[in-house]
N, C-alpha and C. Protein backbone atom coordinates (compact mmCIF):
# COMPACT_ATOMS: atom_id res chain seq x y z
N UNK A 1 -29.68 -46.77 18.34
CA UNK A 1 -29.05 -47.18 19.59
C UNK A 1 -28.73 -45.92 20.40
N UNK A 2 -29.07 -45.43 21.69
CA UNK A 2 -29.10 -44.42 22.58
C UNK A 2 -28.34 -45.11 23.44
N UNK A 3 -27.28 -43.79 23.90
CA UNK A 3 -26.16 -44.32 24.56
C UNK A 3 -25.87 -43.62 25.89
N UNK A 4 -26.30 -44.05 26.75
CA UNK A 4 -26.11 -42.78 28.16
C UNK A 4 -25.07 -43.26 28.92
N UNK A 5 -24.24 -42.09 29.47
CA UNK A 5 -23.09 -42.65 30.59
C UNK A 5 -22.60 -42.13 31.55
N UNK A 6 -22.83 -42.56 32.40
CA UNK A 6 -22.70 -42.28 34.04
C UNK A 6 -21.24 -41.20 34.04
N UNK A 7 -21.52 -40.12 35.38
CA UNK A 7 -20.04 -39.47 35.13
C UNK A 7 -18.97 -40.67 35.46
N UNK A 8 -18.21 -39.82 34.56
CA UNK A 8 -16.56 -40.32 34.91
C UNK A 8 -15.86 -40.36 36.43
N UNK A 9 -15.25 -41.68 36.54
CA UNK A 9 -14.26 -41.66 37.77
C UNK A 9 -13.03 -40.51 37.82
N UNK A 10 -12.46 -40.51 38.93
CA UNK A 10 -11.80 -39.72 38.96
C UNK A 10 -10.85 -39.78 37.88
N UNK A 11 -10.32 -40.50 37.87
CA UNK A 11 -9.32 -40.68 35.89
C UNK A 11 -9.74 -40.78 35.06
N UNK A 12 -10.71 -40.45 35.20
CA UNK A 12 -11.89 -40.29 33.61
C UNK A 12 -11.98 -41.82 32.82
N UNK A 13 -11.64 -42.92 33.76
CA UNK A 13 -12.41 -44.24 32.58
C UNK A 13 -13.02 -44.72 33.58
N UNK A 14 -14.24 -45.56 32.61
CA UNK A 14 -14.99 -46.47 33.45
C UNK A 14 -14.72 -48.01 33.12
N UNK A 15 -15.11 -48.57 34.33
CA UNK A 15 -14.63 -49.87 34.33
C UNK A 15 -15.77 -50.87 35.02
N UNK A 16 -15.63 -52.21 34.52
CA UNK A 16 -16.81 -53.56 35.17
C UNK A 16 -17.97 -52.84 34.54
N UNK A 17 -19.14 -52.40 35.57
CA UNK A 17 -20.21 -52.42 35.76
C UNK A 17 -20.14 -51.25 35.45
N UNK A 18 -19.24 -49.97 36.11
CA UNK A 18 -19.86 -48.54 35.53
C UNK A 18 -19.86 -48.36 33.87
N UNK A 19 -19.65 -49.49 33.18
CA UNK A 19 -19.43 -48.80 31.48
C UNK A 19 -21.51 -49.46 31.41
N UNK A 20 -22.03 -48.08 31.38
CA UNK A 20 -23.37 -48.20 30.77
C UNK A 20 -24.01 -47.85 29.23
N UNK A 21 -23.73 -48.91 28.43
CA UNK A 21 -23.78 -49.23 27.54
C UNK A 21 -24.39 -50.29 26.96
N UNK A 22 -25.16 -50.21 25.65
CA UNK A 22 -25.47 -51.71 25.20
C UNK A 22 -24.61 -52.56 24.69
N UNK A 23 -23.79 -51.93 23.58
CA UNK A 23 -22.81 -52.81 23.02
C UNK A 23 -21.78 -52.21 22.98
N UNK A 24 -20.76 -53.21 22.98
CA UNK A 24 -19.54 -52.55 23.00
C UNK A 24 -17.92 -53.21 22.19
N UNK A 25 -17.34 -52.57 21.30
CA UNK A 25 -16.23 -53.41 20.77
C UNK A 25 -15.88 -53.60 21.43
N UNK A 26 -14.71 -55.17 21.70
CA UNK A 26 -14.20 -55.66 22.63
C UNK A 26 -12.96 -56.01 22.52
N UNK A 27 -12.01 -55.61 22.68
CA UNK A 27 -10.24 -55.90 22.62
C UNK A 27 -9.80 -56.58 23.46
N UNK A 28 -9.14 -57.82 23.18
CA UNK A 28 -8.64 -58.52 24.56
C UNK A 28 -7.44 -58.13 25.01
N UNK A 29 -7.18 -59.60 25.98
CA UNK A 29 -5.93 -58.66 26.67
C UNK A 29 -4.44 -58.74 26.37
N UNK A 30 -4.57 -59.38 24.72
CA UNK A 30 -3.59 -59.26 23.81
C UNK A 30 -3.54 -58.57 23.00
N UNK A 31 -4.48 -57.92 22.85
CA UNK A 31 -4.77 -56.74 21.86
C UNK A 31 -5.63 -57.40 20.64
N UNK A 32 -5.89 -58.45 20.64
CA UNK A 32 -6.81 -58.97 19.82
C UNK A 32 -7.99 -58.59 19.32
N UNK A 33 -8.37 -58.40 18.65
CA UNK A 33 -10.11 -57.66 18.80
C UNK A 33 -10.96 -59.01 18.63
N UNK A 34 -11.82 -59.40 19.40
CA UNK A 34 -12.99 -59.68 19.84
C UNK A 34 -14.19 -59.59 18.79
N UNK A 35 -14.64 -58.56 18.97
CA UNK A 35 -15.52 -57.98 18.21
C UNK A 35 -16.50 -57.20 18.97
N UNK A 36 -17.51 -56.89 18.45
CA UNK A 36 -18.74 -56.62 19.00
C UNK A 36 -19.72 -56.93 19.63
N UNK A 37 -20.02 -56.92 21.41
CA UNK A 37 -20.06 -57.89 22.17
C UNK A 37 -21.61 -57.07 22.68
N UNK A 38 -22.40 -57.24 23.53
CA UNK A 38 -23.54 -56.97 24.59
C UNK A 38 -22.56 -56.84 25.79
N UNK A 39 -22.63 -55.69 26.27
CA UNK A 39 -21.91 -55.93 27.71
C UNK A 39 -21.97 -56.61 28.47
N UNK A 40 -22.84 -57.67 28.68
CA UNK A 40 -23.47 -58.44 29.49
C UNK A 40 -22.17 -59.74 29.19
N UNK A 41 -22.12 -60.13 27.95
CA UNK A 41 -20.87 -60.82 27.37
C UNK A 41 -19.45 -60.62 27.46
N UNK A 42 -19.85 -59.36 27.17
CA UNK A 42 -18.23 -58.67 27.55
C UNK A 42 -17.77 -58.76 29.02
N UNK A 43 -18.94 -58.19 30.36
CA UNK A 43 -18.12 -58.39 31.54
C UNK A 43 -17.56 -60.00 31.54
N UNK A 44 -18.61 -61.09 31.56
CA UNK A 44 -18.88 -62.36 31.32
C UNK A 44 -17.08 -62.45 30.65
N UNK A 45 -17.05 -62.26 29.61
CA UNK A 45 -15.74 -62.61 29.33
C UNK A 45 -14.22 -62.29 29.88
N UNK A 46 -14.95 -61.08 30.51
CA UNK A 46 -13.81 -60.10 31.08
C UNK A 46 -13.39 -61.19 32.92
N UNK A 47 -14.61 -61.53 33.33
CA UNK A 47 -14.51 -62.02 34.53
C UNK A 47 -13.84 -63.56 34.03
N UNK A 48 -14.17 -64.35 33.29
CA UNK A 48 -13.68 -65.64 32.91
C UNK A 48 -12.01 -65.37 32.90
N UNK A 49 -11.55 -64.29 32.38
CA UNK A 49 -10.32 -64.26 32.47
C UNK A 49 -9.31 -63.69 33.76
N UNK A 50 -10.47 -63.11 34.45
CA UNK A 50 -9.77 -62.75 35.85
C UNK A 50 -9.27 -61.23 35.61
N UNK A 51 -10.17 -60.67 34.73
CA UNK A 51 -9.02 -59.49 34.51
C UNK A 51 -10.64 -58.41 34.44
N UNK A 52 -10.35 -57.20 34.06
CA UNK A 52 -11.34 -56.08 34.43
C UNK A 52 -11.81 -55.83 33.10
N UNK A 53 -12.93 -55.45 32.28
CA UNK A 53 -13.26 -54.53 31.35
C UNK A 53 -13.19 -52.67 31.64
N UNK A 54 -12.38 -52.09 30.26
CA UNK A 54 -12.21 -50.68 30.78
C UNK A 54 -12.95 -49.97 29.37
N UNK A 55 -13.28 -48.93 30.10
CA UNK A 55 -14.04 -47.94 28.36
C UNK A 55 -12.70 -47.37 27.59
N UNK A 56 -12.22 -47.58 27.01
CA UNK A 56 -10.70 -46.88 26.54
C UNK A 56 -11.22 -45.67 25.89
N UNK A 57 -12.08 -45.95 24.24
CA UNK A 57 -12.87 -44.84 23.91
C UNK A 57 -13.70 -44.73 24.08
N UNK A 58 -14.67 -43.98 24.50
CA UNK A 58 -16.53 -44.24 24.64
C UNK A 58 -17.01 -42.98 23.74
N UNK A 59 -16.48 -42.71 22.80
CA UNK A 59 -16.62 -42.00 21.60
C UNK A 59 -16.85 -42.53 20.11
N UNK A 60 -16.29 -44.05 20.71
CA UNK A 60 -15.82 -44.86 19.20
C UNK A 60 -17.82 -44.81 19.10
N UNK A 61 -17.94 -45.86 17.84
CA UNK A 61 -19.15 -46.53 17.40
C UNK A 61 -18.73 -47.72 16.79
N UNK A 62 -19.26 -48.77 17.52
CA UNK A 62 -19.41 -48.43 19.15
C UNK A 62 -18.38 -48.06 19.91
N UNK A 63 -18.54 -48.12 21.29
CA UNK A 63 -17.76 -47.52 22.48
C UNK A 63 -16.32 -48.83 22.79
N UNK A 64 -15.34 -48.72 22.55
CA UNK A 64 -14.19 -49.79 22.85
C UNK A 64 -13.83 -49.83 24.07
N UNK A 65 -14.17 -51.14 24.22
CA UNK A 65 -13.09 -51.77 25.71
C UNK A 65 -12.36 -52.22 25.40
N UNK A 66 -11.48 -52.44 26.38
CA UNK A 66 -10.32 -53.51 26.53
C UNK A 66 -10.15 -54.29 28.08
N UNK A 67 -10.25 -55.89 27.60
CA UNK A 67 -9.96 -56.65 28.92
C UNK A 67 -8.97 -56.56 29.12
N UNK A 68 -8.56 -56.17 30.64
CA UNK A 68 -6.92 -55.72 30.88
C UNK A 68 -7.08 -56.06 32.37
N UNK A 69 -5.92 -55.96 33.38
CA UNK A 69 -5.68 -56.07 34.86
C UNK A 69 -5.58 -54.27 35.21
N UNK A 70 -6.53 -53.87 35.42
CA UNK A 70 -6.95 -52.13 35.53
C UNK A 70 -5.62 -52.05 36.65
N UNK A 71 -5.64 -52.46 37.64
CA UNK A 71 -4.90 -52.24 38.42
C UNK A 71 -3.04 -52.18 37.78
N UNK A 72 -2.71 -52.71 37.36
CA UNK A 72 -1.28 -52.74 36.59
C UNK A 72 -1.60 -51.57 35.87
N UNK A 73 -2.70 -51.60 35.06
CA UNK A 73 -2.56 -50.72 33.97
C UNK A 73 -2.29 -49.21 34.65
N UNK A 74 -3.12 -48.87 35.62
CA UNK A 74 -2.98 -47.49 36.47
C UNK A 74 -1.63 -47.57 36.95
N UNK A 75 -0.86 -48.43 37.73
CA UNK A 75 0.41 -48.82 38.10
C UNK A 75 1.58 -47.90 37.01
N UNK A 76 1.45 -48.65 35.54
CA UNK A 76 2.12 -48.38 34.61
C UNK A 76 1.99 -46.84 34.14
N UNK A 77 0.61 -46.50 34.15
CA UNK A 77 0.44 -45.15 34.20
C UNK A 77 0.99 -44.19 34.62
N UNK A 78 0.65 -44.31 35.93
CA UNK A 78 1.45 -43.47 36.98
C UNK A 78 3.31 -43.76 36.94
N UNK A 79 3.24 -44.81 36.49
CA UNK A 79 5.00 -45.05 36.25
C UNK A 79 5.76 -44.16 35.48
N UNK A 80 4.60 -43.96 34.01
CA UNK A 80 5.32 -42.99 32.59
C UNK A 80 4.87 -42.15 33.13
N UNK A 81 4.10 -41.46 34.15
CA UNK A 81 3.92 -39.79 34.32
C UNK A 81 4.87 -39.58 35.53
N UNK A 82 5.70 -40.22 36.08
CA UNK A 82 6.15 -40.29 37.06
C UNK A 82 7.65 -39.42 36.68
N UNK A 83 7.94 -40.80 35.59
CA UNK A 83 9.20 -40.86 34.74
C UNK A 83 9.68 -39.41 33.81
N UNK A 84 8.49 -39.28 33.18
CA UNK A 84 8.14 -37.68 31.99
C UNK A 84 8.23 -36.98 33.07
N UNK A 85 7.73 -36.94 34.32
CA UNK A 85 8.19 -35.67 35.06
C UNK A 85 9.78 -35.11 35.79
N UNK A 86 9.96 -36.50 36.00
CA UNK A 86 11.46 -36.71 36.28
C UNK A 86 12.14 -35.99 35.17
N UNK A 87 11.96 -36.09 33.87
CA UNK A 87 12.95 -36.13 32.45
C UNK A 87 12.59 -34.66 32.22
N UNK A 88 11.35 -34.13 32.86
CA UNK A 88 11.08 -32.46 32.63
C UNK A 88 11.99 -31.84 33.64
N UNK A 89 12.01 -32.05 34.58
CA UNK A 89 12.33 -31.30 35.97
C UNK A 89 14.20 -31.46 35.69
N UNK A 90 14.75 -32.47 34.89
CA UNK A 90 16.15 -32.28 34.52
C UNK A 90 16.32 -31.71 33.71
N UNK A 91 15.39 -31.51 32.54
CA UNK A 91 15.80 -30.03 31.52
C UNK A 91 15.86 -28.86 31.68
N UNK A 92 14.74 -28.79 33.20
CA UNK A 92 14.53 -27.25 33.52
C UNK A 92 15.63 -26.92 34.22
N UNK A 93 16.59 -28.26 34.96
CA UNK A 93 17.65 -28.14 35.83
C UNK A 93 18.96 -27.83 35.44
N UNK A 94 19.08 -27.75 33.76
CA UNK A 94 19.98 -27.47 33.15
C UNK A 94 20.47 -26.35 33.00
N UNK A 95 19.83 -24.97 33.75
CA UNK A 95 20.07 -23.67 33.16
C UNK A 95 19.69 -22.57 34.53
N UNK A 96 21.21 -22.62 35.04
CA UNK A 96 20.97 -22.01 36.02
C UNK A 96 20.97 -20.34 36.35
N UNK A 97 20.73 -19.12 36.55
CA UNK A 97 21.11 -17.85 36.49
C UNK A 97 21.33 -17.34 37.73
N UNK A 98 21.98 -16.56 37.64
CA UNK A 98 22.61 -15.65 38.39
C UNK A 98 22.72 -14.47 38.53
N UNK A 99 21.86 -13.49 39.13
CA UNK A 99 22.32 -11.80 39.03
C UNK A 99 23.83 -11.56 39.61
N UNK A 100 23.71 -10.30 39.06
CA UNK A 100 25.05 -10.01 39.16
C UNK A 100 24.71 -7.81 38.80
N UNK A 101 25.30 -7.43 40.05
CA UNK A 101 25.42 -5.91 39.64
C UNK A 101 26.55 -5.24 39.37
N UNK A 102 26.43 -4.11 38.71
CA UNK A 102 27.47 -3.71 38.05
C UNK A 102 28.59 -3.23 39.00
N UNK A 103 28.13 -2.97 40.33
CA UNK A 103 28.67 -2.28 41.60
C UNK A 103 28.67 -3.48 42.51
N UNK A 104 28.68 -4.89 42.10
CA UNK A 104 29.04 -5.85 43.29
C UNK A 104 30.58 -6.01 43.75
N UNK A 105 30.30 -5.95 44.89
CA UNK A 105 31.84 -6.39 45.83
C UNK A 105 32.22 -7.17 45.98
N UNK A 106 33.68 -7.37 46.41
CA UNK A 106 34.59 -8.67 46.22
C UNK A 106 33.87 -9.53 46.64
N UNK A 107 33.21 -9.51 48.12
CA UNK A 107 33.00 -10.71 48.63
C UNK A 107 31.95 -11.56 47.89
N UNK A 108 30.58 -10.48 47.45
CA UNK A 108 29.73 -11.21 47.42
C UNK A 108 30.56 -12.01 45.16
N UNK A 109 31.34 -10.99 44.79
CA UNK A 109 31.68 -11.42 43.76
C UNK A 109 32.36 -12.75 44.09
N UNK A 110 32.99 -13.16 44.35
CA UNK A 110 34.11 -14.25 45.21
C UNK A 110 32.79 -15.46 45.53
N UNK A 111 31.66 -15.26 46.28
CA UNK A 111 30.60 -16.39 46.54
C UNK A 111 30.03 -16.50 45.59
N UNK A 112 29.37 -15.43 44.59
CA UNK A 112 28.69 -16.05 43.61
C UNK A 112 29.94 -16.98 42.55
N UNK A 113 30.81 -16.55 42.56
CA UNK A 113 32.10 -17.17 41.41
C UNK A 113 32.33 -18.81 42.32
N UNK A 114 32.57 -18.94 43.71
CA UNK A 114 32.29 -20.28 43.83
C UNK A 114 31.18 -21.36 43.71
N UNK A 115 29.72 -20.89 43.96
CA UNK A 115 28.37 -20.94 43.46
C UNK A 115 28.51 -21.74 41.83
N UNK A 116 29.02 -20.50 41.22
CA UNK A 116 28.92 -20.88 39.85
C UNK A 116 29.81 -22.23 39.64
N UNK A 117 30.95 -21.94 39.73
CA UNK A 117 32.12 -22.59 39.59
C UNK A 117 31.58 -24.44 39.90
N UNK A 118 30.78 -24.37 41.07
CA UNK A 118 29.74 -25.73 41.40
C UNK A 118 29.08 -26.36 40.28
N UNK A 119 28.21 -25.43 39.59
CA UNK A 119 27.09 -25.96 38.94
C UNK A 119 27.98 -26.07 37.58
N UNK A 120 28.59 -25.12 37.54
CA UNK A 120 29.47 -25.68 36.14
C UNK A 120 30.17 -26.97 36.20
N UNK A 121 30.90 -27.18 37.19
CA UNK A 121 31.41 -28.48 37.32
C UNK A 121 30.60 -29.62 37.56
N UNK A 122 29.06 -29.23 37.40
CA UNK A 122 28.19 -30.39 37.38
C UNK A 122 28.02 -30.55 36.30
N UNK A 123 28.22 -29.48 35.12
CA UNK A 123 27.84 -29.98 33.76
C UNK A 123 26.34 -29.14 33.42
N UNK A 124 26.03 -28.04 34.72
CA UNK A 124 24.88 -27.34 34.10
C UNK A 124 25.58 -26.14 33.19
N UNK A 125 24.42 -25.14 32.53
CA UNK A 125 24.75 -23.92 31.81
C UNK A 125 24.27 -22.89 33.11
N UNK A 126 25.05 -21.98 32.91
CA UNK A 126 24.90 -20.59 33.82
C UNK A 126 24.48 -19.34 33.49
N UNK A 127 23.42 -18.85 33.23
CA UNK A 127 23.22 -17.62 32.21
C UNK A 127 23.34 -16.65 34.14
N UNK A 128 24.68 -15.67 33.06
CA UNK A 128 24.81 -14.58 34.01
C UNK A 128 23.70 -12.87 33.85
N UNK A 129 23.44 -12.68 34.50
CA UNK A 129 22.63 -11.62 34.15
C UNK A 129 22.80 -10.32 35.22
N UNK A 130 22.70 -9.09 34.41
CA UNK A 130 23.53 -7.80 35.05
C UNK A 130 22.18 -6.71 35.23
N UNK A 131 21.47 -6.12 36.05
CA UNK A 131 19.99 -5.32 35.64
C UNK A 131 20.70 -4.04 35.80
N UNK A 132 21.02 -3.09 34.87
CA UNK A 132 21.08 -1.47 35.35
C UNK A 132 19.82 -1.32 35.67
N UNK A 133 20.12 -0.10 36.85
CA UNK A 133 18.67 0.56 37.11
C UNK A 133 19.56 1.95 37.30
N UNK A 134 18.16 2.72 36.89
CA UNK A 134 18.56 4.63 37.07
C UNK A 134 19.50 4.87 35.69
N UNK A 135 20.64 5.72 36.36
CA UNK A 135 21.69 5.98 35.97
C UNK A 135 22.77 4.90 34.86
N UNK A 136 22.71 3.64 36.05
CA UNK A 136 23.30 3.08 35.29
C UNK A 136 23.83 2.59 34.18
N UNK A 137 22.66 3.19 33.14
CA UNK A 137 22.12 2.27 31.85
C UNK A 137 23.10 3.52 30.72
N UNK A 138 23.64 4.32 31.28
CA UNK A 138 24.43 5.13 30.73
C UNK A 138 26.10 4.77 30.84
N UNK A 139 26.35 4.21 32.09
CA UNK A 139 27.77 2.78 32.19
C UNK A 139 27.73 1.59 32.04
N UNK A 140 26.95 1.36 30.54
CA UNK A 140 26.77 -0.47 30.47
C UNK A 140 28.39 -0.94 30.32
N UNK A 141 29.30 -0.54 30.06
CA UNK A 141 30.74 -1.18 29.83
C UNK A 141 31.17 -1.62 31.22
N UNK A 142 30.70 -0.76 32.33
CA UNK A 142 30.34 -1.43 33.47
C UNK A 142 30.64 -3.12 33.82
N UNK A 143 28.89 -3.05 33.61
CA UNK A 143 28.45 -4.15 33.69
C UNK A 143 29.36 -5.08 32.93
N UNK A 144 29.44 -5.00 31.51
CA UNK A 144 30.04 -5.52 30.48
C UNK A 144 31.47 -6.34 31.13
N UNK A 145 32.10 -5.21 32.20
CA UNK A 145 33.93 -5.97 32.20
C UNK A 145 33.47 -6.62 33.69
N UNK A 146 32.47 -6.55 34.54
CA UNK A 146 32.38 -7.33 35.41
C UNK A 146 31.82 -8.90 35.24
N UNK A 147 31.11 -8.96 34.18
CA UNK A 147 30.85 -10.42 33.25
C UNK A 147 32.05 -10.92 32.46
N UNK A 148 32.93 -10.10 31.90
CA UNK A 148 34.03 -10.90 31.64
C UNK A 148 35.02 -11.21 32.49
N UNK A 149 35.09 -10.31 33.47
CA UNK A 149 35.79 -10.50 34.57
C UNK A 149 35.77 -11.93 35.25
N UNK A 150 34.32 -11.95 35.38
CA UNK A 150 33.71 -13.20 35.43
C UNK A 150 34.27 -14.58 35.08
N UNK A 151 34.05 -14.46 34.04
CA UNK A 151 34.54 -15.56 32.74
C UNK A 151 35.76 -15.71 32.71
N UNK A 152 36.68 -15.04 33.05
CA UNK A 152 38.01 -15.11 32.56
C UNK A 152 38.55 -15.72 34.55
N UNK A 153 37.88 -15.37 35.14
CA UNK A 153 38.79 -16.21 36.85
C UNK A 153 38.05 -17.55 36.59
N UNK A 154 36.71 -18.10 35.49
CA UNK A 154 35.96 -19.13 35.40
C UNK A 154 36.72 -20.09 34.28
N UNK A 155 37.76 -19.49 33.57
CA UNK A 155 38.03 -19.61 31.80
C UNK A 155 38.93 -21.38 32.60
N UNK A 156 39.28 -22.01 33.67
CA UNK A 156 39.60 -23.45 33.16
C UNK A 156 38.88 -24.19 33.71
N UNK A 157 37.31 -23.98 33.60
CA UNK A 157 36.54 -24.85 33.73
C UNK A 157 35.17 -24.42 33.08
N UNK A 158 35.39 -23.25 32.76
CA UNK A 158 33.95 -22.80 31.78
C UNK A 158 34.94 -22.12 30.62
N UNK A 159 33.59 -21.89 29.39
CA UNK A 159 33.59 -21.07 28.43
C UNK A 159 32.51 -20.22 28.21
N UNK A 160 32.32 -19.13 27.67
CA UNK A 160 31.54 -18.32 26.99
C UNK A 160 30.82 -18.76 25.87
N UNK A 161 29.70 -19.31 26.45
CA UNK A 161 28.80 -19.71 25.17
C UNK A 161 28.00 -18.57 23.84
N UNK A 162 27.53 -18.11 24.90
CA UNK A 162 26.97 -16.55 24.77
C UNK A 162 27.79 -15.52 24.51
N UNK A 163 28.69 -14.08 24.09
CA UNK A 163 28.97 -13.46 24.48
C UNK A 163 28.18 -12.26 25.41
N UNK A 164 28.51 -11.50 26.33
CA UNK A 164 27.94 -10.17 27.21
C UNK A 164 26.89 -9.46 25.89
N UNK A 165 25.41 -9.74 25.90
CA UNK A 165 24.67 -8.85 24.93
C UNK A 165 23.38 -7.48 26.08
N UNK A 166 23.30 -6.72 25.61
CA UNK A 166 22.70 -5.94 26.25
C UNK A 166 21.30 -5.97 25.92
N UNK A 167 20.33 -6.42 26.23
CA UNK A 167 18.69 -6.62 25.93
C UNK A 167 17.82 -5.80 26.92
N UNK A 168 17.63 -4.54 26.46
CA UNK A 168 16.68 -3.35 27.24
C UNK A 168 17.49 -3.45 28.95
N UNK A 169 17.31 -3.34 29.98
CA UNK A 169 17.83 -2.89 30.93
C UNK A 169 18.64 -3.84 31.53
N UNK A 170 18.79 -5.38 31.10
CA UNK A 170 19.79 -6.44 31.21
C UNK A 170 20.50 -6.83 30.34
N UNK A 171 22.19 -7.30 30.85
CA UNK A 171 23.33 -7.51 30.23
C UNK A 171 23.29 -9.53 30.41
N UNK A 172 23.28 -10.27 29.46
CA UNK A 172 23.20 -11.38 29.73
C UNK A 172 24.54 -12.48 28.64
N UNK A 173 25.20 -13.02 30.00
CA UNK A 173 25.72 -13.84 29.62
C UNK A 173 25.82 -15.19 29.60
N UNK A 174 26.10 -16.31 28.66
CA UNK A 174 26.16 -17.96 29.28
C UNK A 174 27.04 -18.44 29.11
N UNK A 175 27.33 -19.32 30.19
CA UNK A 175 28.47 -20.03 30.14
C UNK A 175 28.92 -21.53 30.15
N UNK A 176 28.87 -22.03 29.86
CA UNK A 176 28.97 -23.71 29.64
C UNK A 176 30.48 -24.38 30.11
N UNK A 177 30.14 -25.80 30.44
CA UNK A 177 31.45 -26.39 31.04
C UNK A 177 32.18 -26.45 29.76
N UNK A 178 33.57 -26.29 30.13
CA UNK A 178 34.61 -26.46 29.09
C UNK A 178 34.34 -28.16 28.23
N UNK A 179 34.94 -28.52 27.42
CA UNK A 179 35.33 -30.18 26.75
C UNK A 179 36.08 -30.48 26.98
């Protein structure tokens, strides 16, 4: 049995008429299996029910369909990739950072501390982060009391998850909403 098949649609299945094939397992649209049909039978059955034939595998031996309503089924599709992207884009939203220099001034210290003070009270994490450059990397205690400094005007609504660690030319801290 020689099996040739037209390229793929844009979502990579074929459906009705594009599945070019002789035979094909056949799954209904209860999940039933059918059996092993002539496509010619299979659309035939697929149309009696009002519903579409789709190639699910065209790897199997033979190649498996399933009679289904294609249209819902893409519907539902696009629903769970819709959803999984939603549920990604809130994990990545969980972890917010912040530079911070060892020589920052009141003011801009004062905006980033209300900034923060926001996202903490939303319930995100805040990783603070300090970059020496040059010289600096010789006053990391610096950096060090301006992150606790930090933490401690933040201490009744955050905590120190993290303590201040020094990792090659950044000082990084996190901070999480209090319980």
């Amino acid at each position: 049995m020689e099996v040739f098949y037209i390229a793929n649609t844009k979502n990579g299945q074929l459906i009705n008429e594009e599945i070019k094939v002789s035979q094909v397992l056949v799954i209904g649209p209860n999940g039933e299996q059918v059996g092993v049909k002539p496509i010619g039978d299979a659309l035939t059955l697929a149309s009696y029910a009002g519903l579409d034939l789709v190639l699910i595998n065209p790897n199997g031996n033979p190649p498996v369909c399933k009679v289904m309503d294609y249209n819902k089924y893409k519907y539902e599709k696009a629903k769970k990739e819709k959803e999984a992207l939603k549920r990604q884009k809130q994990s990545l939203a969980e972890l917010k950072e912040f530079r911070l220099s060892p020589t920052i001034d009141v003011g801009d210290f004062e905006t980033k501390l209300r900034n923060v003070r926001k996202y903490i009270e939303k319930g995100d994490k805040v990783r603070m982060v300090i970059r020496f450059k040059g010289r600096q990397m010789a006053h990391t205690e610096l950096g060090q009391d301006v992150l606790l400094r930090f933490a401690s005007r933040l201490e009744d609504v955050a905590e120190i998850s993290e303590q201040p660690k020094l990792d090659g030319r950044s000082m990084t801290m996190l901070l999480i909403q209090k319980k």
